[in-house]
Protein backbone atom coordinates (compact mmCIF):
# COMPACT_ATOMS: atom_id res chain seq x y z
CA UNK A 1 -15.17 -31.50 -21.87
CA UNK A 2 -12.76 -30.57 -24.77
CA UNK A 3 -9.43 -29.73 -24.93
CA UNK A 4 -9.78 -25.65 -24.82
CA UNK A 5 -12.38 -25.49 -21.95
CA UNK A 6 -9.62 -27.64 -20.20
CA UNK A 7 -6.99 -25.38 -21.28
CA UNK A 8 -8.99 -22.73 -20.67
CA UNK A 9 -9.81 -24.03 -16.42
CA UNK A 10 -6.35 -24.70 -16.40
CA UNK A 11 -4.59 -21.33 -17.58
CA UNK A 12 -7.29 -19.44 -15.59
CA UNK A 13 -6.48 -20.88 -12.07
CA UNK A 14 -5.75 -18.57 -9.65
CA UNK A 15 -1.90 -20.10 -8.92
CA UNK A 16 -1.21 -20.42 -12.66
CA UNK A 17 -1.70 -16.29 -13.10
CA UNK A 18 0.11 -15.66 -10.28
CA UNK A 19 2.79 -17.95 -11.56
CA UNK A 20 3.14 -15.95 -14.74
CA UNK A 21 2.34 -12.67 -13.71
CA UNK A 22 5.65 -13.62 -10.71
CA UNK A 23 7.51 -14.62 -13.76
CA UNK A 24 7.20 -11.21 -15.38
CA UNK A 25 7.96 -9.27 -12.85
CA UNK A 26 10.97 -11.63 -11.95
CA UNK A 27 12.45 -10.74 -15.11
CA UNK A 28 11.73 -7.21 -15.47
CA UNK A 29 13.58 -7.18 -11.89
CA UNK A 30 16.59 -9.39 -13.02
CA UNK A 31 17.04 -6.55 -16.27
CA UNK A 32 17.14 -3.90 -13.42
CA UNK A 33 19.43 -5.84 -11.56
CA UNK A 34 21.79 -6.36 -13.92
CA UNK A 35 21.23 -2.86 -15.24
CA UNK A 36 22.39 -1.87 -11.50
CA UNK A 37 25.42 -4.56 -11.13
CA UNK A 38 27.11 -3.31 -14.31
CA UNK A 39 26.16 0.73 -14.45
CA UNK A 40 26.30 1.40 -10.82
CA UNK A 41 28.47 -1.24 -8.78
CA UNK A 42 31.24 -2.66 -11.19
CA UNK A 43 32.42 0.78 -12.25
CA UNK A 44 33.53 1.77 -8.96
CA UNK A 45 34.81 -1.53 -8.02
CA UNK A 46 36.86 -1.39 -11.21
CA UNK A 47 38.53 1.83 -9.98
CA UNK A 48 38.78 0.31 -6.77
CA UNK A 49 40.95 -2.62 -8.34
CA UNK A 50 42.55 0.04 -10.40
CA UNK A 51 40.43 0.81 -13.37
CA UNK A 52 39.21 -1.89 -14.92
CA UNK A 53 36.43 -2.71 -16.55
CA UNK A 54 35.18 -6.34 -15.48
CA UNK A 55 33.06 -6.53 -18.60
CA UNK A 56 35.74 -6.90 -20.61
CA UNK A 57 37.91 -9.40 -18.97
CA UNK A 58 38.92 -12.34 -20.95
CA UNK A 59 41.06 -14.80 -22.02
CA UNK A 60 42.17 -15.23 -25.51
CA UNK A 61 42.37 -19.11 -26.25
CA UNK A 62 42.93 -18.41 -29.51
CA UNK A 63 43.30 -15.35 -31.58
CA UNK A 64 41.09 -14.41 -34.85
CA UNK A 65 42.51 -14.76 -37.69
CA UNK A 66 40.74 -15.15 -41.35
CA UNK A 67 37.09 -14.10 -40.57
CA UNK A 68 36.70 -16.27 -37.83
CA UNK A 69 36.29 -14.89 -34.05
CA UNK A 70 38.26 -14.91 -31.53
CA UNK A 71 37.94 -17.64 -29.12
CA UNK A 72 37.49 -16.32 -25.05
CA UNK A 73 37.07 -16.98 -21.90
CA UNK A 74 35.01 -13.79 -20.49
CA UNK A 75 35.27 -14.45 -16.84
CA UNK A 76 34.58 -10.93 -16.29
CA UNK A 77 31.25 -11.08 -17.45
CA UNK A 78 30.83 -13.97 -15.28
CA UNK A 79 31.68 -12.46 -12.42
CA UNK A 80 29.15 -9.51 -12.87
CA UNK A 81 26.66 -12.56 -13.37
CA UNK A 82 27.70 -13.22 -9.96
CA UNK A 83 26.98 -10.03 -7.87
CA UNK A 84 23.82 -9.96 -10.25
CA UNK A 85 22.57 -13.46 -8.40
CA UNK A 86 24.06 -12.41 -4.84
CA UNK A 87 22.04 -9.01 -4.89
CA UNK A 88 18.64 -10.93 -6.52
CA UNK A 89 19.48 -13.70 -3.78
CA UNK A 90 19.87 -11.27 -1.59
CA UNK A 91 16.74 -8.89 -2.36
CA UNK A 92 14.39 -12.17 -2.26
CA UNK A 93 15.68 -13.12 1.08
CA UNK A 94 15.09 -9.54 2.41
CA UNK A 95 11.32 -9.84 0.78
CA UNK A 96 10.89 -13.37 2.61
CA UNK A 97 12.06 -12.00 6.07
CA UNK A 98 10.01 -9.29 6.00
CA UNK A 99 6.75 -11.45 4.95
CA UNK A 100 7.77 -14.10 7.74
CA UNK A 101 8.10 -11.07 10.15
CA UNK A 102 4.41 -10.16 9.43
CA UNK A 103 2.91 -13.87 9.84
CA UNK A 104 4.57 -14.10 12.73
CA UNK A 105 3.10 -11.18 14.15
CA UNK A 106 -0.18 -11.87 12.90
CA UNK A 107 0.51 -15.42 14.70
CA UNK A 108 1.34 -13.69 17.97
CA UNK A 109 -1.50 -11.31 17.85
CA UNK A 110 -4.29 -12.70 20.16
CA UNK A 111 -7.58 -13.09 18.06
CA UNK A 112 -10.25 -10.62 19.71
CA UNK A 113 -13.38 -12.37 21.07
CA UNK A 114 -16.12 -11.88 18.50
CA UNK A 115 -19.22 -10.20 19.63
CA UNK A 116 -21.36 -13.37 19.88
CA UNK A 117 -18.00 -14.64 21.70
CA UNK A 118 -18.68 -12.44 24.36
CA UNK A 119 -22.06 -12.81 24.28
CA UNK A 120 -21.70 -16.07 25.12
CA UNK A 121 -19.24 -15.86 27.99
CA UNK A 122 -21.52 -13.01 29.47
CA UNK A 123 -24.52 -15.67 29.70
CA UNK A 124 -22.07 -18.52 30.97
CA UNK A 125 -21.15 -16.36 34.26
CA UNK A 126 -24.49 -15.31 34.86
């Protein structure tokens, strides 16, 4: 078997698309995430805290001088990485319970007798 048929039973695996197509989505819902951390929760929290903007909190280590930047520490935009994790940790959690919710009521669900099932209990008591 050569290398691309390989390749080719590999990539094509049913996990291995689900994988990707997961990873996709997983970042098209971290952008909207962050999209929602900095344009719709931070603003109000800065006005909360008395109007400021996390984004653009930092530290000056050193300033610029002669074409060269100046060296910060932007812990605001650290902590809007933060509430960015807590609400993804937070949304995947919330997907999890509700999927565990289901099995389990799939689990507690008695299975219905099938029709030879009965058909078979109905000859036993006769």
């Amino acid at each position: 078997m050569g290398m691309m048929s390989e390749f080719k039973n590999f990539a094509m695996r049913g996990n291995v698309v689900d994988m990707a197509v997961g990873i996709i989505i997983g970042a098209a819902f971290g952008k909207i995430v962050s999209s929602f951390v900095s344009d719709v929760i931070m603003p109000p929290i800065g006005v909360l805290v008395g109007g400021v903007d996390f984004a653009n909190l930092a530290v000056t280590i050193q300033e610029a001088s002669d074409g060269v930047e100046a060296v910060t520490i932007k812990y605001g935009a650290f902590i809007q990485t933060v509430f960015d994790f807590l609400i993804v940790a937070l949304a995947i959690f919330m997907v999890i319970k509700f999927m565990n919710s289901l099995k389990k009521e799939e689990e507690e669900a008695p299975a219905k007798p099938s029709t030879e099932e009965k058909l078979l209990t109905e000859m036993r008591l006769t």
